[in-house]
PDB file of N, CA and C in Angstrom:
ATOM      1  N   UNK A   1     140.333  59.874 133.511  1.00  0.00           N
ATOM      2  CA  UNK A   1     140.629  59.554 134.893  1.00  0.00           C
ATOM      3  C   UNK A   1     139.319  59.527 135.673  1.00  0.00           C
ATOM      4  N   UNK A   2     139.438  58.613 136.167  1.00  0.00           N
ATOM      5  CA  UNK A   2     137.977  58.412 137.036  1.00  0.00           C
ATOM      6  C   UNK A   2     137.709  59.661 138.144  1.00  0.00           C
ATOM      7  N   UNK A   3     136.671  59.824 138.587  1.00  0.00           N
ATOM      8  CA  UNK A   3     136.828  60.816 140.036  1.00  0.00           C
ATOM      9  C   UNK A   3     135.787  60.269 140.951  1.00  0.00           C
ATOM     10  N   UNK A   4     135.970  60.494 142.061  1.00  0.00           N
ATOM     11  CA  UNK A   4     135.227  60.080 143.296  1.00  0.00           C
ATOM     12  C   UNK A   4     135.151  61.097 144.174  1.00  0.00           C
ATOM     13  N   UNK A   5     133.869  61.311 144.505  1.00  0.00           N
ATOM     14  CA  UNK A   5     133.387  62.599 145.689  1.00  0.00           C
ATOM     15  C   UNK A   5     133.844  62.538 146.993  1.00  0.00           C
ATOM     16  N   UNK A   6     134.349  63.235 147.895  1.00  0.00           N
ATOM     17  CA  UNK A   6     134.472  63.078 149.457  1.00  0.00           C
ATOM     18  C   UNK A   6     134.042  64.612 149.681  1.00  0.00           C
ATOM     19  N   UNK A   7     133.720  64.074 151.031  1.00  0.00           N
ATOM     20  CA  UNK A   7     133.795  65.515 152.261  1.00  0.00           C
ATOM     21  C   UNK A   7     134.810  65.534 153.162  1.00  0.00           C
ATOM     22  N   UNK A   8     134.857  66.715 152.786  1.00  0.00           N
ATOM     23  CA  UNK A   8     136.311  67.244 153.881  1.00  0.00           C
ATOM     24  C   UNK A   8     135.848  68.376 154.516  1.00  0.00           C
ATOM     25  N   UNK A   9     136.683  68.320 155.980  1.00  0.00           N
ATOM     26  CA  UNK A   9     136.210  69.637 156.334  1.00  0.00           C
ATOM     27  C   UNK A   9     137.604  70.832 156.409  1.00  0.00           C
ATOM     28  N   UNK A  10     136.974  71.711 156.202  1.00  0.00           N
ATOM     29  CA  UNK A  10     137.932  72.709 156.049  1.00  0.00           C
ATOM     30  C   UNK A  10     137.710  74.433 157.009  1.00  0.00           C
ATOM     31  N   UNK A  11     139.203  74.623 157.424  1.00  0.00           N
ATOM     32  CA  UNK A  11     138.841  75.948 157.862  1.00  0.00           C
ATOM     33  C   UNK A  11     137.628  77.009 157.433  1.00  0.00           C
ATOM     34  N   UNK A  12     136.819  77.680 157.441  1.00  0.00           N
ATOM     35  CA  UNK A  12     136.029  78.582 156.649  1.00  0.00           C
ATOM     36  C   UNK A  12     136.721  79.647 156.256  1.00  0.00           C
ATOM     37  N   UNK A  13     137.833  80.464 156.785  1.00  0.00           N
ATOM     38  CA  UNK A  13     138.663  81.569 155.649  1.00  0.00           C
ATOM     39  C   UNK A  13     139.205  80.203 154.403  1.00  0.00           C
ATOM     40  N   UNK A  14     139.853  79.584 154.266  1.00  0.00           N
ATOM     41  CA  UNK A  14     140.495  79.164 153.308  1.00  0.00           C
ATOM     42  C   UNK A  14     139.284  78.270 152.606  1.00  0.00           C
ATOM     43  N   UNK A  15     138.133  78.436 153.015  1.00  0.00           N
ATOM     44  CA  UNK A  15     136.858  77.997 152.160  1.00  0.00           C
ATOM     45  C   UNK A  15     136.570  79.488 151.140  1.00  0.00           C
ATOM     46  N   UNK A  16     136.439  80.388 152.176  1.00  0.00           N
ATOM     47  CA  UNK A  16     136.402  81.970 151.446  1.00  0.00           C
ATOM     48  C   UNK A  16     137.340  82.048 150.328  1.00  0.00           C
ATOM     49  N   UNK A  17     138.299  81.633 150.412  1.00  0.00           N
ATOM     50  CA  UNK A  17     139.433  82.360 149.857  1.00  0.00           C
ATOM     51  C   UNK A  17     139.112  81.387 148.346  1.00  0.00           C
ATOM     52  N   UNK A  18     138.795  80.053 148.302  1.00  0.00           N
ATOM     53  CA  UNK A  18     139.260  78.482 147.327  1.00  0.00           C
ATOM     54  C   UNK A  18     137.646  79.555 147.005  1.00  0.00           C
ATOM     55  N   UNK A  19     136.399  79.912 147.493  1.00  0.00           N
ATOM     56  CA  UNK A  19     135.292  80.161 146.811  1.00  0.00           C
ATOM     57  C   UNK A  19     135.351  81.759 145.439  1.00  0.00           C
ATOM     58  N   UNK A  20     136.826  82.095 146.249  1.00  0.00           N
ATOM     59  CA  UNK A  20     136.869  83.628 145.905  1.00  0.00           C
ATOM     60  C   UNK A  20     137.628  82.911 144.083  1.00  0.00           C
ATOM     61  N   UNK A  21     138.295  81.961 144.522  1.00  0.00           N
ATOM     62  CA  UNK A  21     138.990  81.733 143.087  1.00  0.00           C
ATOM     63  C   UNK A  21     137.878  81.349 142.153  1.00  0.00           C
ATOM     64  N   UNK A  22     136.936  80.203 142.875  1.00  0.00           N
ATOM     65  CA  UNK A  22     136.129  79.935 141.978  1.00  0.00           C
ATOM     66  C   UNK A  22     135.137  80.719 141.566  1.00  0.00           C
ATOM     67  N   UNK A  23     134.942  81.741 141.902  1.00  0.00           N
ATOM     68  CA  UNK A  23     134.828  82.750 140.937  1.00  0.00           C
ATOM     69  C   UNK A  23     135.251  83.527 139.923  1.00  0.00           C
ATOM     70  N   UNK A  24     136.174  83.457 140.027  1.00  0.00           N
ATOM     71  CA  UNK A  24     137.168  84.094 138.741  1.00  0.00           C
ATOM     72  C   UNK A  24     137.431  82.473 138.101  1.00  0.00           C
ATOM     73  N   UNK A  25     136.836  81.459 137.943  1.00  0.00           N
ATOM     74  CA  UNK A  25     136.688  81.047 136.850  1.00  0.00           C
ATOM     75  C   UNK A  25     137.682  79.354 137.278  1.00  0.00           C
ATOM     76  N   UNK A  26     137.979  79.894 138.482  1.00  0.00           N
ATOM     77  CA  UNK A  26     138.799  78.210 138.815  1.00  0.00           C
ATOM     78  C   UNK A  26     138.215  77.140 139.791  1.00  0.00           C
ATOM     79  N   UNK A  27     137.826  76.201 139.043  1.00  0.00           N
ATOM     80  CA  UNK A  27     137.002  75.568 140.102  1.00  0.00           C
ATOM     81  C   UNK A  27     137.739  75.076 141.315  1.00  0.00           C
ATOM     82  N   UNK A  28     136.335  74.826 141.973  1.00  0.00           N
ATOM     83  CA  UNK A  28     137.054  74.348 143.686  1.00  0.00           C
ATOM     84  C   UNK A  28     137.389  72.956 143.590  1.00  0.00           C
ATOM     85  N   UNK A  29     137.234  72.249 142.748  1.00  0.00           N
ATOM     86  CA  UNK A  29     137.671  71.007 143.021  1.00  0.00           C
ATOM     87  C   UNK A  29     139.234  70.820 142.468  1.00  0.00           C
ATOM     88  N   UNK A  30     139.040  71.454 141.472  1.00  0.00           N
ATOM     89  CA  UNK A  30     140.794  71.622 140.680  1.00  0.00           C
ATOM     90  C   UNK A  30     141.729  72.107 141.420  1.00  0.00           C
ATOM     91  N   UNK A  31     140.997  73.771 142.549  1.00  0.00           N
ATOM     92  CA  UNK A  31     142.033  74.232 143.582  1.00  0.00           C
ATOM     93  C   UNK A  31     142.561  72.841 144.405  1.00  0.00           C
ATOM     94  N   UNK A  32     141.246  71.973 145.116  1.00  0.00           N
ATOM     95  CA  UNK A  32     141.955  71.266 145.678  1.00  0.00           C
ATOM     96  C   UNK A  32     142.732  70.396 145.174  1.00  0.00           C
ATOM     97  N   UNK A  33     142.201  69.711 144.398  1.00  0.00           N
ATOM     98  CA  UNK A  33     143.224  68.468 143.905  1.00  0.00           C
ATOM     99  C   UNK A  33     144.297  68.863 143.642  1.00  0.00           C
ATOM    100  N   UNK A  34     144.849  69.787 142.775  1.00  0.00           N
ATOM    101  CA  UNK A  34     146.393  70.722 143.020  1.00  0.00           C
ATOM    102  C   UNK A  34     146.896  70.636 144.244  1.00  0.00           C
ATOM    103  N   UNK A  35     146.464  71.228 145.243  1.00  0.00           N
ATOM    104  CA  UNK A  35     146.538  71.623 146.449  1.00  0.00           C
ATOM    105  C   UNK A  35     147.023  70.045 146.898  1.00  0.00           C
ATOM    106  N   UNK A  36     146.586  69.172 146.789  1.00  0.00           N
ATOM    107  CA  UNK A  36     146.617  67.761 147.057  1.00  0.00           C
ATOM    108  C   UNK A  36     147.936  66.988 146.381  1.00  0.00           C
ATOM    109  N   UNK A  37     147.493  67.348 145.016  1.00  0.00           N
ATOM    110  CA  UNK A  37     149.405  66.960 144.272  1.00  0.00           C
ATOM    111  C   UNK A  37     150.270  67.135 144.816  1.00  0.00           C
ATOM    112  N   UNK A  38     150.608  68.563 145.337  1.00  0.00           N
ATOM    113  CA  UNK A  38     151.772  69.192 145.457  1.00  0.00           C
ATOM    114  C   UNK A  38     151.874  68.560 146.868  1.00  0.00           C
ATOM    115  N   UNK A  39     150.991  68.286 147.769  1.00  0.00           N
ATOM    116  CA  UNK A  39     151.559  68.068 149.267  1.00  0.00           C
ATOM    117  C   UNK A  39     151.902  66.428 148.413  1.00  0.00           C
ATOM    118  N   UNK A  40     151.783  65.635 147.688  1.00  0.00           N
ATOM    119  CA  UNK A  40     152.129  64.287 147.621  1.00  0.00           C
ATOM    120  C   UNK A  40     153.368  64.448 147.050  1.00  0.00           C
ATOM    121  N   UNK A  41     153.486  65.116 145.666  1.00  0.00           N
ATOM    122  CA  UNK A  41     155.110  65.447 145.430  1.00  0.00           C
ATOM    123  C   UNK A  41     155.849  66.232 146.713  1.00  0.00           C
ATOM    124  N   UNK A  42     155.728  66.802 147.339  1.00  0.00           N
ATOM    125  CA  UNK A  42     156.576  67.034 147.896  1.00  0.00           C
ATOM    126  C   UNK A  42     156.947  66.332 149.236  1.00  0.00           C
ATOM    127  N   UNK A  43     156.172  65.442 150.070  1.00  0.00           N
ATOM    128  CA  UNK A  43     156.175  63.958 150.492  1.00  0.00           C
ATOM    129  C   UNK A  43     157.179  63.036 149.826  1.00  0.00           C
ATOM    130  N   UNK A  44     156.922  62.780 148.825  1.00  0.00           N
ATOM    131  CA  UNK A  44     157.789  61.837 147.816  1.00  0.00           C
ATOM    132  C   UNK A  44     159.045  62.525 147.684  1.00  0.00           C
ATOM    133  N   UNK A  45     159.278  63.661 147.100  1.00  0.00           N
ATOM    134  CA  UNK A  45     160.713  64.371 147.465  1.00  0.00           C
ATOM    135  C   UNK A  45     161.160  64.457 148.683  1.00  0.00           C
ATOM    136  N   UNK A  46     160.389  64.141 149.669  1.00  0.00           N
ATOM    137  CA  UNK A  46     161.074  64.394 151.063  1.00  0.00           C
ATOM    138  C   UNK A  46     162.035  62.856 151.010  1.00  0.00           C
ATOM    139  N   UNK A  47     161.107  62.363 150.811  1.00  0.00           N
ATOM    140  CA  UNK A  47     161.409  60.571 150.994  1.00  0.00           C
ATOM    141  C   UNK A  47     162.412  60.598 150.270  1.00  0.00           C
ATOM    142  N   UNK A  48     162.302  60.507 148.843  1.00  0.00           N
ATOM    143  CA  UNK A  48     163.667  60.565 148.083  1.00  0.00           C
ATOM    144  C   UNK A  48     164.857  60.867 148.512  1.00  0.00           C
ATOM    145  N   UNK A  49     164.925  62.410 149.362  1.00  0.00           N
ATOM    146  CA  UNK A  49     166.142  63.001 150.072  1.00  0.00           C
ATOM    147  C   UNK A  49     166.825  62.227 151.034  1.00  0.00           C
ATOM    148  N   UNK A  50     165.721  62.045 151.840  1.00  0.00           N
ATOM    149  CA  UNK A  50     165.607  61.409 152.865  1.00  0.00           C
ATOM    150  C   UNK A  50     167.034  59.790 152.568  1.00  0.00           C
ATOM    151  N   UNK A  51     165.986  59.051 152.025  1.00  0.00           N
ATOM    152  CA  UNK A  51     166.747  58.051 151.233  1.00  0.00           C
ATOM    153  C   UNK A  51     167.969  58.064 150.654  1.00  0.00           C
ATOM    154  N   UNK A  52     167.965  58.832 150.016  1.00  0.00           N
ATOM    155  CA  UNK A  52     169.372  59.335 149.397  1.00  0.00           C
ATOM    156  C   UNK A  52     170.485  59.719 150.135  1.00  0.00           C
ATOM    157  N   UNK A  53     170.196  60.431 151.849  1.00  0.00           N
ATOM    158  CA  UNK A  53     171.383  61.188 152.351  1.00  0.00           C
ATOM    159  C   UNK A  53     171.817  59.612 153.421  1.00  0.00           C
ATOM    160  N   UNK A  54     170.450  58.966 153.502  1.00  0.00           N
ATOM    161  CA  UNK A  54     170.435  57.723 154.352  1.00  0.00           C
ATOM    162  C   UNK A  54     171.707  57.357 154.094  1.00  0.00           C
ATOM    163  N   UNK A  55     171.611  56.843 152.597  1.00  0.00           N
ATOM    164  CA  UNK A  55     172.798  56.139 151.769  1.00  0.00           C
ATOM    165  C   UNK A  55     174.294  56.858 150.967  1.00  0.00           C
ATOM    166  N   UNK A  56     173.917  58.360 151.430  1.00  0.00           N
ATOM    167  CA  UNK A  56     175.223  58.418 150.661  1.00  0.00           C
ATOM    168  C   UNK A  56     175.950  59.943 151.960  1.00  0.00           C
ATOM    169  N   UNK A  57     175.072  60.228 152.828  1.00  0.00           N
ATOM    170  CA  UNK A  57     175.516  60.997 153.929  1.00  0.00           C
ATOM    171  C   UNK A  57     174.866  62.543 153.275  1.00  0.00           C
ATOM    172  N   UNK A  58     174.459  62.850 155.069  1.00  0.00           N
ATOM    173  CA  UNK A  58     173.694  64.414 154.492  1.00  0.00           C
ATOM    174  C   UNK A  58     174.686  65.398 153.425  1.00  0.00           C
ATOM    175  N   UNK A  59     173.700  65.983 152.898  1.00  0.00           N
ATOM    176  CA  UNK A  59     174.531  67.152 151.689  1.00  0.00           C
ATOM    177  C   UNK A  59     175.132  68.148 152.680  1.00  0.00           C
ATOM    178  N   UNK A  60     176.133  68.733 151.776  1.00  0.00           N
ATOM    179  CA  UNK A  60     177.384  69.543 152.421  1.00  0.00           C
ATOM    180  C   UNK A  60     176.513  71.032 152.490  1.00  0.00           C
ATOM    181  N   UNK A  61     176.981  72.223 153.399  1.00  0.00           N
ATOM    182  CA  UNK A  61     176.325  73.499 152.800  1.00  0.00           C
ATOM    183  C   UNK A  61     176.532  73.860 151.503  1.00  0.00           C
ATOM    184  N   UNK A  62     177.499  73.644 151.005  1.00  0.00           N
ATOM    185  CA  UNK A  62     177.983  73.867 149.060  1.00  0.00           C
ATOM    186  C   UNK A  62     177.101  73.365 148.344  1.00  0.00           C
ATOM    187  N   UNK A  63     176.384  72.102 148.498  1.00  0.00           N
ATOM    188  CA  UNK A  63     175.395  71.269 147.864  1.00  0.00           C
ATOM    189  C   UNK A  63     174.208  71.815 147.903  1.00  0.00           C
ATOM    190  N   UNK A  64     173.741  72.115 149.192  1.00  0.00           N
ATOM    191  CA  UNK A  64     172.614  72.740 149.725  1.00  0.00           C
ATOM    192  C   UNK A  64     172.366  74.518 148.532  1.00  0.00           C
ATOM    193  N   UNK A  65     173.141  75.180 148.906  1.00  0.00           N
ATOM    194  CA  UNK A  65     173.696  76.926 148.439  1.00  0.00           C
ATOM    195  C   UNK A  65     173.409  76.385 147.103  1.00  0.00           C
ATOM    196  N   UNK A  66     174.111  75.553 145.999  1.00  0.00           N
ATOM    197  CA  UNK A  66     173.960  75.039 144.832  1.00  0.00           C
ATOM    198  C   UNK A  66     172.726  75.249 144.248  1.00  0.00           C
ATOM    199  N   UNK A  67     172.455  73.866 145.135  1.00  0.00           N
ATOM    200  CA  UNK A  67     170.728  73.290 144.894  1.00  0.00           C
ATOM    201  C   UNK A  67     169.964  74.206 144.735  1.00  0.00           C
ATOM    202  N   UNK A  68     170.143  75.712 145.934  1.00  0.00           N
ATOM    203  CA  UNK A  68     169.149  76.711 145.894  1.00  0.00           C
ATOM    204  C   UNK A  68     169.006  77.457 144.790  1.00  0.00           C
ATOM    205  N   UNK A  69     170.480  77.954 144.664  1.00  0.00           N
ATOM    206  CA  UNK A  69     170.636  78.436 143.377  1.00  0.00           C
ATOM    207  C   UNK A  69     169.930  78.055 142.154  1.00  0.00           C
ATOM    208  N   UNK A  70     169.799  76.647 141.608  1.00  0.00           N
ATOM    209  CA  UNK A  70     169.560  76.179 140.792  1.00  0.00           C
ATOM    210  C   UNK A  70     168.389  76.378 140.709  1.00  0.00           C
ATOM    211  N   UNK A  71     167.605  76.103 141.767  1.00  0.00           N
ATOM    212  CA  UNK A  71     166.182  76.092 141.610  1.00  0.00           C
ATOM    213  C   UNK A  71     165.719  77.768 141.295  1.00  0.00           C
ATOM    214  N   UNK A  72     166.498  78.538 141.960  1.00  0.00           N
ATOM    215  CA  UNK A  72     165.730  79.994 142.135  1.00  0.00           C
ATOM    216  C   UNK A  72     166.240  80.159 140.243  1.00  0.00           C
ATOM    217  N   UNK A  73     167.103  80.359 139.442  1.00  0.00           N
ATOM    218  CA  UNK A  73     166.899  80.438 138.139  1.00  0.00           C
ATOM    219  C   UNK A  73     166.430  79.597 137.552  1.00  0.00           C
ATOM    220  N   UNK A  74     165.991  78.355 138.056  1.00  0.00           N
ATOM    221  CA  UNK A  74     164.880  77.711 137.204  1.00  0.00           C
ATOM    222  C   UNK A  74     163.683  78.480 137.323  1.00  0.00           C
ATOM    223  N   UNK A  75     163.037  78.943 138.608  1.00  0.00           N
ATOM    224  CA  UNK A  75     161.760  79.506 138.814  1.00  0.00           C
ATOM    225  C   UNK A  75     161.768  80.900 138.125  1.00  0.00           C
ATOM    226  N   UNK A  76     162.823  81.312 137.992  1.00  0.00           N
ATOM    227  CA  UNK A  76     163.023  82.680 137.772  1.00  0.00           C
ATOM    228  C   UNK A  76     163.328  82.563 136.033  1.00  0.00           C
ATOM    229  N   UNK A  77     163.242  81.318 135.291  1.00  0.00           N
ATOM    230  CA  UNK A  77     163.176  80.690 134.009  1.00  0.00           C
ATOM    231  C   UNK A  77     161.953  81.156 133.157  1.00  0.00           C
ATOM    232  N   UNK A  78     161.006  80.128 134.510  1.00  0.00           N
ATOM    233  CA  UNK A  78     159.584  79.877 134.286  1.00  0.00           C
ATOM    234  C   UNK A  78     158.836  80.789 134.817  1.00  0.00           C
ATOM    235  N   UNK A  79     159.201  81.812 135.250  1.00  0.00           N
ATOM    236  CA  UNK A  79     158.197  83.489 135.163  1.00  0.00           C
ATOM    237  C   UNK A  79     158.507  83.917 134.317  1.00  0.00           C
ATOM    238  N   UNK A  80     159.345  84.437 133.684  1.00  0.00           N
ATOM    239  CA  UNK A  80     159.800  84.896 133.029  1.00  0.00           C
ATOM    240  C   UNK A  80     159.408  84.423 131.476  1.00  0.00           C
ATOM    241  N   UNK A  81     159.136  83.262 131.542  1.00  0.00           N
ATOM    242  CA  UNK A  81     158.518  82.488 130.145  1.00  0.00           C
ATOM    243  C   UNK A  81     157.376  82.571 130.389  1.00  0.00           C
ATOM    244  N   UNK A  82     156.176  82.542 131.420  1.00  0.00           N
ATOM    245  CA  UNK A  82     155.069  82.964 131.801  1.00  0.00           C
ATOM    246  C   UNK A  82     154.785  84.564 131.531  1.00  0.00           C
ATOM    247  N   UNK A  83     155.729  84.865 131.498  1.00  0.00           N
ATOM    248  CA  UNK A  83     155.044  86.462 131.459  1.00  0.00           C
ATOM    249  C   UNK A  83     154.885  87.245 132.946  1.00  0.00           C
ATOM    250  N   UNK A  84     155.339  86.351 133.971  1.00  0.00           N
ATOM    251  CA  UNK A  84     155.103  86.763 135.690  1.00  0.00           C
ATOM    252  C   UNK A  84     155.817  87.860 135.577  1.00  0.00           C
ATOM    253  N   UNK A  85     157.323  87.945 135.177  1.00  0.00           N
ATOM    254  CA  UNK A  85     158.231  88.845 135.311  1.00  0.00           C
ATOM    255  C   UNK A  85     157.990  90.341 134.384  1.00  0.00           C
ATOM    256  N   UNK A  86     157.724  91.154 134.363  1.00  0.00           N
ATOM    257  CA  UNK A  86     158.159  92.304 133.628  1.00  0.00           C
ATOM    258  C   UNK A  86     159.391  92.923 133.055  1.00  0.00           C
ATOM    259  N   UNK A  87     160.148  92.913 132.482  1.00  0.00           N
ATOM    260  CA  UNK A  87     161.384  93.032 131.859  1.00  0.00           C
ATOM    261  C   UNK A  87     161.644  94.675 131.882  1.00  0.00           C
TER     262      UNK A  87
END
């Protein structure tokens, strides 16, 4: 994948904080570009929703309560397979 340099400017605590990682071994450019994914996926999921309730009418609270559900034992999947969780 190609890469291309920019300047950005940024708060100076959350410069502290992205410098504090890259010390323990994570670079600052990887923090950001992550940092950058996730605001685009979750943009694109907005849109998706968005789109979706356009055409088929907003979700019910049952749908909503569901959805949450689902996600919190998925996350609670993937700690747990990470090793986040302690048993």
């Amino acid at each position: 994948m190609a890469s291309k340099k920019v300047a950005i400017t940024l708060d100076e605590s959350l410069v502290e904080a992205m410098a504090a990682a890259a010390r323990l071994g994570v670079p600052l450019s990887h923090v950001i570009a992550s940092a950058a994914e996730r605001e685009l996926r979750l943009r694109a999921g907005r849109a998706a929703i968005q789109e979706w309730q356009a055409e088929h009418g907003a979700f019910t609270p049952e749908e909503l309560a569901a959805a949450r559900a689902e996600m919190a034992a998925t996350d609670a999947e993937h700690l747990v397979g990470a090793g986040a969780i302690a048993a």
